[in-house]
PDB file of N, CA and C in Angstrom:
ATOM      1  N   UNK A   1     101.031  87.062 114.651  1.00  0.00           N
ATOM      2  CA  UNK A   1     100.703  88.332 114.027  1.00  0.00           C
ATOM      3  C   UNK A   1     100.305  88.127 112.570  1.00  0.00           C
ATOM      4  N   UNK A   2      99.344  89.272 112.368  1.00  0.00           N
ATOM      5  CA  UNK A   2      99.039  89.430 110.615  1.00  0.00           C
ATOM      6  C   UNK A   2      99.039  90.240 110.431  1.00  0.00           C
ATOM      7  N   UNK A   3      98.413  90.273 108.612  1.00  0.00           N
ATOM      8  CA  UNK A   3      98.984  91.464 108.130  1.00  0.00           C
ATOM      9  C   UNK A   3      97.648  92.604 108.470  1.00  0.00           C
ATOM     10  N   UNK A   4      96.235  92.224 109.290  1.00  0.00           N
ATOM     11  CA  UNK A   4      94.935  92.457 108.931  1.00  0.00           C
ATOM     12  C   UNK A   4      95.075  93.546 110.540  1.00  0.00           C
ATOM     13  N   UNK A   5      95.812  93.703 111.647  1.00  0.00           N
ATOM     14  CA  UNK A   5      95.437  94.465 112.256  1.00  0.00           C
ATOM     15  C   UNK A   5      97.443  95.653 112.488  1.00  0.00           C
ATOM     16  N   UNK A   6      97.049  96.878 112.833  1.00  0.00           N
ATOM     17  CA  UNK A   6      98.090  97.599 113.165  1.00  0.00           C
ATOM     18  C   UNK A   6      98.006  97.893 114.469  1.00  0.00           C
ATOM     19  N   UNK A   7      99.190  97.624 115.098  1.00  0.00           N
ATOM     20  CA  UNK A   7      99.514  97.945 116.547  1.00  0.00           C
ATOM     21  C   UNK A   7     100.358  98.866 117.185  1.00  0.00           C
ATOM     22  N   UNK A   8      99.459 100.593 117.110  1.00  0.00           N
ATOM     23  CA  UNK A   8     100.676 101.523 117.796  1.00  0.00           C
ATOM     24  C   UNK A   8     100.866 101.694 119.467  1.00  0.00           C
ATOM     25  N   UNK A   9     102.403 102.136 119.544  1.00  0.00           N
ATOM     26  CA  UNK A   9     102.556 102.091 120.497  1.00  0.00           C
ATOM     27  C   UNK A   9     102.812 103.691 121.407  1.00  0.00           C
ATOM     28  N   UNK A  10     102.642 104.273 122.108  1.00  0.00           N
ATOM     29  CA  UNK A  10     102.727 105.879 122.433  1.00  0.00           C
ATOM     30  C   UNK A  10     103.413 106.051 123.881  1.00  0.00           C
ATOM     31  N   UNK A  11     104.292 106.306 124.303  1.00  0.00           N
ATOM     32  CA  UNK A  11     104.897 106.575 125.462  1.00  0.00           C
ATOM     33  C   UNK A  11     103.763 107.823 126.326  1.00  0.00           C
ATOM     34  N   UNK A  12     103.501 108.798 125.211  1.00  0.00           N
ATOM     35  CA  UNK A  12     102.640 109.583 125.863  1.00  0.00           C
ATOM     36  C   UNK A  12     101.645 109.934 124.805  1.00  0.00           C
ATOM     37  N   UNK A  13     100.362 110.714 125.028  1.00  0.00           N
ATOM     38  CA  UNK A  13      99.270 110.664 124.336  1.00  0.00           C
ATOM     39  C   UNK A  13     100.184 111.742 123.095  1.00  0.00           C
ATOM     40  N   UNK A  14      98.990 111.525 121.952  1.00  0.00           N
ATOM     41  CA  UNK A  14      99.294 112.511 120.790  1.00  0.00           C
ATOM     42  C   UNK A  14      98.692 112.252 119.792  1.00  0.00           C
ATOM     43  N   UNK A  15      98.252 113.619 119.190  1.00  0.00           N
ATOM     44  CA  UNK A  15      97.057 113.284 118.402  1.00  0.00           C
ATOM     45  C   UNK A  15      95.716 112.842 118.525  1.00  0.00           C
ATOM     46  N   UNK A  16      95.300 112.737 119.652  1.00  0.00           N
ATOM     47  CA  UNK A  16      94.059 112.354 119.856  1.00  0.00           C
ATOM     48  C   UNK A  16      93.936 110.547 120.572  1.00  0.00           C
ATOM     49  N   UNK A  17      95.469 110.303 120.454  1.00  0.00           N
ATOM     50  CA  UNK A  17      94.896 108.908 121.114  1.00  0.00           C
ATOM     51  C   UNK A  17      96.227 108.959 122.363  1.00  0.00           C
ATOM     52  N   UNK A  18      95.453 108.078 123.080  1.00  0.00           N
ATOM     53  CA  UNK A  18      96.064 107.630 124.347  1.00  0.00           C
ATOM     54  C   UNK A  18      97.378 106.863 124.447  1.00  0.00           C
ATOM     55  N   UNK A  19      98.432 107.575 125.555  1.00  0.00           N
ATOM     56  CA  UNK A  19      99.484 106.357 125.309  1.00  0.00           C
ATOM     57  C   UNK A  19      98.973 105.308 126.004  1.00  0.00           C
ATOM     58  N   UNK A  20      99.930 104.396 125.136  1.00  0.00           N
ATOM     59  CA  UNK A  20      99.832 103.047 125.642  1.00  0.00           C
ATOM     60  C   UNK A  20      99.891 102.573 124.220  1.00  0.00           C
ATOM     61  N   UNK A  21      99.259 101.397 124.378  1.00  0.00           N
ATOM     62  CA  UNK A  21      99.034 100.395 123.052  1.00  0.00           C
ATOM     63  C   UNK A  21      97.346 100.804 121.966  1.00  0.00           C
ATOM     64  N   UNK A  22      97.450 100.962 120.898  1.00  0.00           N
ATOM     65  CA  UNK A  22      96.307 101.088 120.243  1.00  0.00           C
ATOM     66  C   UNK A  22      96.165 100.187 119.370  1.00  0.00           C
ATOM     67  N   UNK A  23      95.091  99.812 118.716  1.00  0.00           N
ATOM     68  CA  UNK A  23      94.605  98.686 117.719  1.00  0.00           C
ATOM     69  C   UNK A  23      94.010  99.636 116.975  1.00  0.00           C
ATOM     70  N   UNK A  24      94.277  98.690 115.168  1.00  0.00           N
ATOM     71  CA  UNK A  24      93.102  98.908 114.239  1.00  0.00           C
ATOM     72  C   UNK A  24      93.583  98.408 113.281  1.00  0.00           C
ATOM     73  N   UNK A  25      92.170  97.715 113.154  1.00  0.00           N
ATOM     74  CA  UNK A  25      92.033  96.907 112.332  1.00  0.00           C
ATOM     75  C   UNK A  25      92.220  97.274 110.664  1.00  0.00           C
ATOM     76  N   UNK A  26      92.539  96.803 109.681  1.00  0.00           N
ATOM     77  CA  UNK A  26      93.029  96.995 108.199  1.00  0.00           C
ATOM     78  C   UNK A  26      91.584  98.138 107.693  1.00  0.00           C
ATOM     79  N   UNK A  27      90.437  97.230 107.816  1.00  0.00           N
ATOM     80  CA  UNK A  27      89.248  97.724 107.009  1.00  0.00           C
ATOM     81  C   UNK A  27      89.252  99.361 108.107  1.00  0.00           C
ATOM     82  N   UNK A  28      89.335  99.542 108.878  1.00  0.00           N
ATOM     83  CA  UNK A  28      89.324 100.666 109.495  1.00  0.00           C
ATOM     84  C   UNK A  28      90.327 101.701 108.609  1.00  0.00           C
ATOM     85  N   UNK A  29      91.560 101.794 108.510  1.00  0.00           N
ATOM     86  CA  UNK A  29      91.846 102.095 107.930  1.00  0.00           C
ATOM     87  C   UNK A  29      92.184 102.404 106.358  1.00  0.00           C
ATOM     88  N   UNK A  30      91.295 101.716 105.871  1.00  0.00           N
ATOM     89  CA  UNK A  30      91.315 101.447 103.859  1.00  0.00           C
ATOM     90  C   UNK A  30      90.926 103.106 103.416  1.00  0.00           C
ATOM     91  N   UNK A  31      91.370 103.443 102.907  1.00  0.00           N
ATOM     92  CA  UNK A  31      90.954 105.099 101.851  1.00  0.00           C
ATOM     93  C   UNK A  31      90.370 104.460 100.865  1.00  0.00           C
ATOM     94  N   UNK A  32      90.292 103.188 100.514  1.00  0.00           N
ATOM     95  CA  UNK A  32      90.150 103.151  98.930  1.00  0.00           C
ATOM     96  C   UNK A  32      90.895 104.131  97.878  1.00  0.00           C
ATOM     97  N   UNK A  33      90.115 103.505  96.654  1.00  0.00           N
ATOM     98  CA  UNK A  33      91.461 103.454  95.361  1.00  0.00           C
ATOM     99  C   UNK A  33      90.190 103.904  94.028  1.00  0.00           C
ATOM    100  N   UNK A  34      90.808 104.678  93.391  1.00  0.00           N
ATOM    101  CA  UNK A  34      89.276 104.734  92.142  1.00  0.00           C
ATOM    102  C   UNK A  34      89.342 103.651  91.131  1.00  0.00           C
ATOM    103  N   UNK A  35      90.109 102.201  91.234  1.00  0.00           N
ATOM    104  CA  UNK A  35      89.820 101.504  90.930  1.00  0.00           C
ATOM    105  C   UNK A  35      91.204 100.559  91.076  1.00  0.00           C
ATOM    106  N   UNK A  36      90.481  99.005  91.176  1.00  0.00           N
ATOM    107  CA  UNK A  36      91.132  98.330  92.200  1.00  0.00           C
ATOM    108  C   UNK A  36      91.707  96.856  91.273  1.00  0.00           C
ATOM    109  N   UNK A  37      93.107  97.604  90.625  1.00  0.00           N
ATOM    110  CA  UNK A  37      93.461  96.215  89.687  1.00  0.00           C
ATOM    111  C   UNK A  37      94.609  95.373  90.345  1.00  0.00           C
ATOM    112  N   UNK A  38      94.308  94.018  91.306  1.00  0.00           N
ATOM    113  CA  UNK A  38      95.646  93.610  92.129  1.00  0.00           C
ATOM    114  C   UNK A  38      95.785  93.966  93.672  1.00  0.00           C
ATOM    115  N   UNK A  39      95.168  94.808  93.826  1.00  0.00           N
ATOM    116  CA  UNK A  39      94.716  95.374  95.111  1.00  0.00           C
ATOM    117  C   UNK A  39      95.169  96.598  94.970  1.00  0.00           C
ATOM    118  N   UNK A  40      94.672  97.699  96.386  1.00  0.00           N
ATOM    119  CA  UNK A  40      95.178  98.745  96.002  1.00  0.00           C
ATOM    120  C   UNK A  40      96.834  98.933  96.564  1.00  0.00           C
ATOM    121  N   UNK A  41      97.592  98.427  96.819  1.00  0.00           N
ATOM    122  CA  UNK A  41      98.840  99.104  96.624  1.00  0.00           C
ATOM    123  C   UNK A  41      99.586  98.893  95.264  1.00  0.00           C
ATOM    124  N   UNK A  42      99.136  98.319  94.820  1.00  0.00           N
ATOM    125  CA  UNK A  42      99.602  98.137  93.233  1.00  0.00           C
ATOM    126  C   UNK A  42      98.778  99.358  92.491  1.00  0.00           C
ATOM    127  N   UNK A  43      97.268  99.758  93.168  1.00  0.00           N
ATOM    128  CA  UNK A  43      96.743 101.041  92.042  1.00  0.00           C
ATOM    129  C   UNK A  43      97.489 101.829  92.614  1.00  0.00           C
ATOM    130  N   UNK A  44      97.868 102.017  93.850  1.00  0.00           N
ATOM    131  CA  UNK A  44      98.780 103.358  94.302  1.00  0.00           C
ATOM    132  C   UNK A  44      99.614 103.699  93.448  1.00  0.00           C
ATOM    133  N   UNK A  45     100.780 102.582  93.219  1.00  0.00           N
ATOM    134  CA  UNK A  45     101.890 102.285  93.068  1.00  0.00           C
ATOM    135  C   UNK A  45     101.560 103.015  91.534  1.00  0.00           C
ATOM    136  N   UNK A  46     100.936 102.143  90.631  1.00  0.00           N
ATOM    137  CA  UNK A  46     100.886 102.764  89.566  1.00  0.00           C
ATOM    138  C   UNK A  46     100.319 104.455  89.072  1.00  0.00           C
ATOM    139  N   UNK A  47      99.411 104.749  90.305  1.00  0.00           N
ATOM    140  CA  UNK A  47      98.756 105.879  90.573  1.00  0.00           C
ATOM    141  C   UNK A  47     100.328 107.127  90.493  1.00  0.00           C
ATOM    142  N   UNK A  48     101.261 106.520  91.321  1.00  0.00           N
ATOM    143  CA  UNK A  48     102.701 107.501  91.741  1.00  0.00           C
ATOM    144  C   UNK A  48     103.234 107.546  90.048  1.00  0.00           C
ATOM    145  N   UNK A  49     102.838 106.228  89.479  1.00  0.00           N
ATOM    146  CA  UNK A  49     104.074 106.167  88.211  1.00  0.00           C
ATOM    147  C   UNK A  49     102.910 107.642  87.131  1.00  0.00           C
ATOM    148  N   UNK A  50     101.848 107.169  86.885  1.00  0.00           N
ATOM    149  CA  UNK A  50     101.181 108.008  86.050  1.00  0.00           C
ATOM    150  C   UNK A  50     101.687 109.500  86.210  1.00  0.00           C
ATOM    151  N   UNK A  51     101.592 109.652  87.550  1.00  0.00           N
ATOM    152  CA  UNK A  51     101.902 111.308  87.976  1.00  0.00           C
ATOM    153  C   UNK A  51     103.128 111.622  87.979  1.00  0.00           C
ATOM    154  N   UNK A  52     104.053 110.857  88.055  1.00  0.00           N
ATOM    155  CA  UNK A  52     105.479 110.964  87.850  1.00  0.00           C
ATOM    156  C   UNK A  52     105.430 111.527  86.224  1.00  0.00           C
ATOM    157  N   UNK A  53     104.859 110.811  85.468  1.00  0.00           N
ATOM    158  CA  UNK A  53     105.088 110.998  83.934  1.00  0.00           C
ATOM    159  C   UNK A  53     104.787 112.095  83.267  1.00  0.00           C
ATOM    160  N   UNK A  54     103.375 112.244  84.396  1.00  0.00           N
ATOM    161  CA  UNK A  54     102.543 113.495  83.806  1.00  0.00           C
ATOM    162  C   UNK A  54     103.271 115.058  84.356  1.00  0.00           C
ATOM    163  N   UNK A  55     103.992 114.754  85.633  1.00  0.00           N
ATOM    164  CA  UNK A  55     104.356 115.611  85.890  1.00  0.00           C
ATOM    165  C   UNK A  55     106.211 115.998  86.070  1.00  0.00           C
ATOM    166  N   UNK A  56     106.556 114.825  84.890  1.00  0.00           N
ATOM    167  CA  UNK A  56     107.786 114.782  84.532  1.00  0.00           C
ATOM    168  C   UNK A  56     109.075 115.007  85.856  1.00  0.00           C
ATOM    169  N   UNK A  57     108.599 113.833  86.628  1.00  0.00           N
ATOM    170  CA  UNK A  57     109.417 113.652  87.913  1.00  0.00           C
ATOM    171  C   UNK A  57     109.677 112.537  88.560  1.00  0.00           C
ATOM    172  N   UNK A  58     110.405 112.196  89.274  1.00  0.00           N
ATOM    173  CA  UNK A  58     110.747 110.756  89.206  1.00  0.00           C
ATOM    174  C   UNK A  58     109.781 110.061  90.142  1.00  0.00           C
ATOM    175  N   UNK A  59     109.695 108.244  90.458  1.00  0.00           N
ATOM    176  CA  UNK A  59     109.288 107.780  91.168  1.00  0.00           C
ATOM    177  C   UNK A  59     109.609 107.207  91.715  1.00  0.00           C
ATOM    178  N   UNK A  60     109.081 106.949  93.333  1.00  0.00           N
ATOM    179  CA  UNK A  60     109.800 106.387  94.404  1.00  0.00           C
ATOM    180  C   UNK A  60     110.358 104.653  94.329  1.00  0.00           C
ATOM    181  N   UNK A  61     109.306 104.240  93.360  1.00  0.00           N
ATOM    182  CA  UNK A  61     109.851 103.067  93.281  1.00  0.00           C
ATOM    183  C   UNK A  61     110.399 102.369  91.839  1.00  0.00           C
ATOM    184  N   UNK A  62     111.675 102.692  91.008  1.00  0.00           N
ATOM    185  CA  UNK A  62     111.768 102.898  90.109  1.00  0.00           C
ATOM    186  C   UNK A  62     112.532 101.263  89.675  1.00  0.00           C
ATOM    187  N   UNK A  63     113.168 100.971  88.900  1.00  0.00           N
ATOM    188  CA  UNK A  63     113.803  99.526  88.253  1.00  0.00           C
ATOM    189  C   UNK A  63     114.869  99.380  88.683  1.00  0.00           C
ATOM    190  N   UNK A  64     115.836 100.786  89.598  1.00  0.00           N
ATOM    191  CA  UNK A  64     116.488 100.267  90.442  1.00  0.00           C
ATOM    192  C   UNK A  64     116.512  99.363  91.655  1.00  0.00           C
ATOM    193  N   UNK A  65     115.595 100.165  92.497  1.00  0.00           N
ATOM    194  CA  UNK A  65     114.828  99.467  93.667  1.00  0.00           C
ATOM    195  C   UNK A  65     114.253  98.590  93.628  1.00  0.00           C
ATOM    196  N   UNK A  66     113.602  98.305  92.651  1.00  0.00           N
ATOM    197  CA  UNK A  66     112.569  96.903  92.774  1.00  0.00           C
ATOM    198  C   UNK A  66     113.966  95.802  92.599  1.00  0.00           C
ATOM    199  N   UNK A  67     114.830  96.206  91.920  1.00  0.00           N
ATOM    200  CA  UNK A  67     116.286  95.046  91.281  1.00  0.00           C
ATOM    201  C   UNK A  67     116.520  94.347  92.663  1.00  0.00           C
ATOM    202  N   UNK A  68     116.609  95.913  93.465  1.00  0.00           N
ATOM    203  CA  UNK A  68     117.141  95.960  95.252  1.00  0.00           C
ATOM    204  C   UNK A  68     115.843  94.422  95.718  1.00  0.00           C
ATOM    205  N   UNK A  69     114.628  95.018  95.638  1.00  0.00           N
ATOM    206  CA  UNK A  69     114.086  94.401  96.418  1.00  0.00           C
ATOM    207  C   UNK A  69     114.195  92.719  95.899  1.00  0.00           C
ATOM    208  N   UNK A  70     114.034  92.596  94.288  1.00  0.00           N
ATOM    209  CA  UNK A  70     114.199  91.328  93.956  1.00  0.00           C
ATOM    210  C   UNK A  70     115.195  90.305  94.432  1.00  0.00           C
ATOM    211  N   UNK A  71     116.739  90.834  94.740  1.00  0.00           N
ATOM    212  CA  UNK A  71     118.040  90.255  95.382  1.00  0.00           C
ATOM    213  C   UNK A  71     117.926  90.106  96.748  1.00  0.00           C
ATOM    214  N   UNK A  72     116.595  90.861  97.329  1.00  0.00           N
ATOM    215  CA  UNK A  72     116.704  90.610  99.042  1.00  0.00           C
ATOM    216  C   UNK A  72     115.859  89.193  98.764  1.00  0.00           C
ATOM    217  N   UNK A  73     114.748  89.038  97.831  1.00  0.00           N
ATOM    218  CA  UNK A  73     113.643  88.155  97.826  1.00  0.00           C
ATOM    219  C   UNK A  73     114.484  86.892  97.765  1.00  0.00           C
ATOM    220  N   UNK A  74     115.150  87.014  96.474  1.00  0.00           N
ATOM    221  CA  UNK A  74     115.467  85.585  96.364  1.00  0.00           C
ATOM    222  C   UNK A  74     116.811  84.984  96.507  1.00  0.00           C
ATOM    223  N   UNK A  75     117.305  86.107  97.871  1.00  0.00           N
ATOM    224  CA  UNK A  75     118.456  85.799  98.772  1.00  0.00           C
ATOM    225  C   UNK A  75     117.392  84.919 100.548  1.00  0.00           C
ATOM    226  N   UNK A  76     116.227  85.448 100.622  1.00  0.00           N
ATOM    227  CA  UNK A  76     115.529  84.768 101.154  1.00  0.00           C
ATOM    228  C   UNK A  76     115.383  83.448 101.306  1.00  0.00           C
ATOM    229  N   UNK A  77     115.268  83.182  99.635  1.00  0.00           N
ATOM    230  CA  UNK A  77     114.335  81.756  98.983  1.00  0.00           C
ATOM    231  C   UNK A  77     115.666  80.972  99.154  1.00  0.00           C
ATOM    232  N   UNK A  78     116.984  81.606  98.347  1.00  0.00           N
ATOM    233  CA  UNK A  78     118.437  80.625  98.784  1.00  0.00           C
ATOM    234  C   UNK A  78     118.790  80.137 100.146  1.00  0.00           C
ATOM    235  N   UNK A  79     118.358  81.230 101.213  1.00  0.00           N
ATOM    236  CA  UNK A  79     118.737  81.082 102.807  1.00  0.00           C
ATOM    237  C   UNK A  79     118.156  79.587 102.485  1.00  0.00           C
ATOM    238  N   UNK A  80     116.340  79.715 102.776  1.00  0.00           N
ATOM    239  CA  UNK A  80     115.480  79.210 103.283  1.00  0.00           C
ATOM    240  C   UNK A  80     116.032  77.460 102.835  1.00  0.00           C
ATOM    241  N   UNK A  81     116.233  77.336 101.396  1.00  0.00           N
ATOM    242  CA  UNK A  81     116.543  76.351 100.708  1.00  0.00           C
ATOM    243  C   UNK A  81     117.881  75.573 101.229  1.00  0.00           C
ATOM    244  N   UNK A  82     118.607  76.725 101.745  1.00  0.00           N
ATOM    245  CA  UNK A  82     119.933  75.878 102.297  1.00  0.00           C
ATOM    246  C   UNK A  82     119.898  75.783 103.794  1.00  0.00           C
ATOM    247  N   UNK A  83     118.630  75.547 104.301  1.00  0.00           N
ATOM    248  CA  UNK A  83     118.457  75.548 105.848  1.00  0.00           C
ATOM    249  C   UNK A  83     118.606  76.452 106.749  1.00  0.00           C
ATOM    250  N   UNK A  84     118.581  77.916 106.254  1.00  0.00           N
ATOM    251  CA  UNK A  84     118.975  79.362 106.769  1.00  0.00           C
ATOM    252  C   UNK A  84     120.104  79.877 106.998  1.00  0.00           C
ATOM    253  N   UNK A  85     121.034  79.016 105.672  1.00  0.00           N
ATOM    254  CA  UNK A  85     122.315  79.654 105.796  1.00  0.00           C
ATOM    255  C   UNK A  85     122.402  81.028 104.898  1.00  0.00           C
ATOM    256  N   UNK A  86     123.077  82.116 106.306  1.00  0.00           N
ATOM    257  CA  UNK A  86     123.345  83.253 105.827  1.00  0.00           C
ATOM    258  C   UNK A  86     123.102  83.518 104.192  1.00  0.00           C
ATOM    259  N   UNK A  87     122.970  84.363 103.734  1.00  0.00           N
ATOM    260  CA  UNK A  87     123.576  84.830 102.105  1.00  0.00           C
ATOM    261  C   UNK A  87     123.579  86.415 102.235  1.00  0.00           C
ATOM    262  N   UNK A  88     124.572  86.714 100.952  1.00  0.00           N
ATOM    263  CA  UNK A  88     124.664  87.946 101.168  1.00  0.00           C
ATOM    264  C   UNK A  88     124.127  88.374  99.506  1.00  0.00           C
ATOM    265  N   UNK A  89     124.118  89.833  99.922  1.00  0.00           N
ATOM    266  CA  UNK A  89     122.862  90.623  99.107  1.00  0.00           C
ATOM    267  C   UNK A  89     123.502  91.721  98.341  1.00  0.00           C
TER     268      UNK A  89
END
């Protein structure tokens, strides 16, 4: 698997597509970005922070969470390094 196609799955139809298995590919789905620094989930990302500011409200991904995500990352890199022994987070 990669990161370039999405694979849904539907017990029964909805929305316009058929159950079963569906494909599509990344470029199928792109909205684009009004400008593209890093790719666009990083303009998103910063896109949420601007409007957060402007509209004096918080954002989903703030210096708590990223802390979160940093301790899962490089509880990863420790597993990986000690031959996939457990670590905790």
């Amino acid at each position: 698997m990669t990161d370039d196609v999405v694979r849904l799955f539907l017990d029964e139809p909805s929305a316009g597509y058929s159950a079963g298995w569906s494909r599509f590919l990344i470029p199928d789905l792109f909205t684009g970005v009004p400008i593209d620094l890093g790719g666009p989930q990083y303009t998103r990302q910063d896109q949420a922070f601007c409007e957060a500011v402007r509209n004096r409200t918080s954002v989903e991904s703030d210096a708590v969470n990223a802390l979160r995500v940093q301790r899962i990352v490089d509880a990863v890199y420790a597993s990986a390094a000690a031959g996939g022994e457990a670590r905790t987070v």
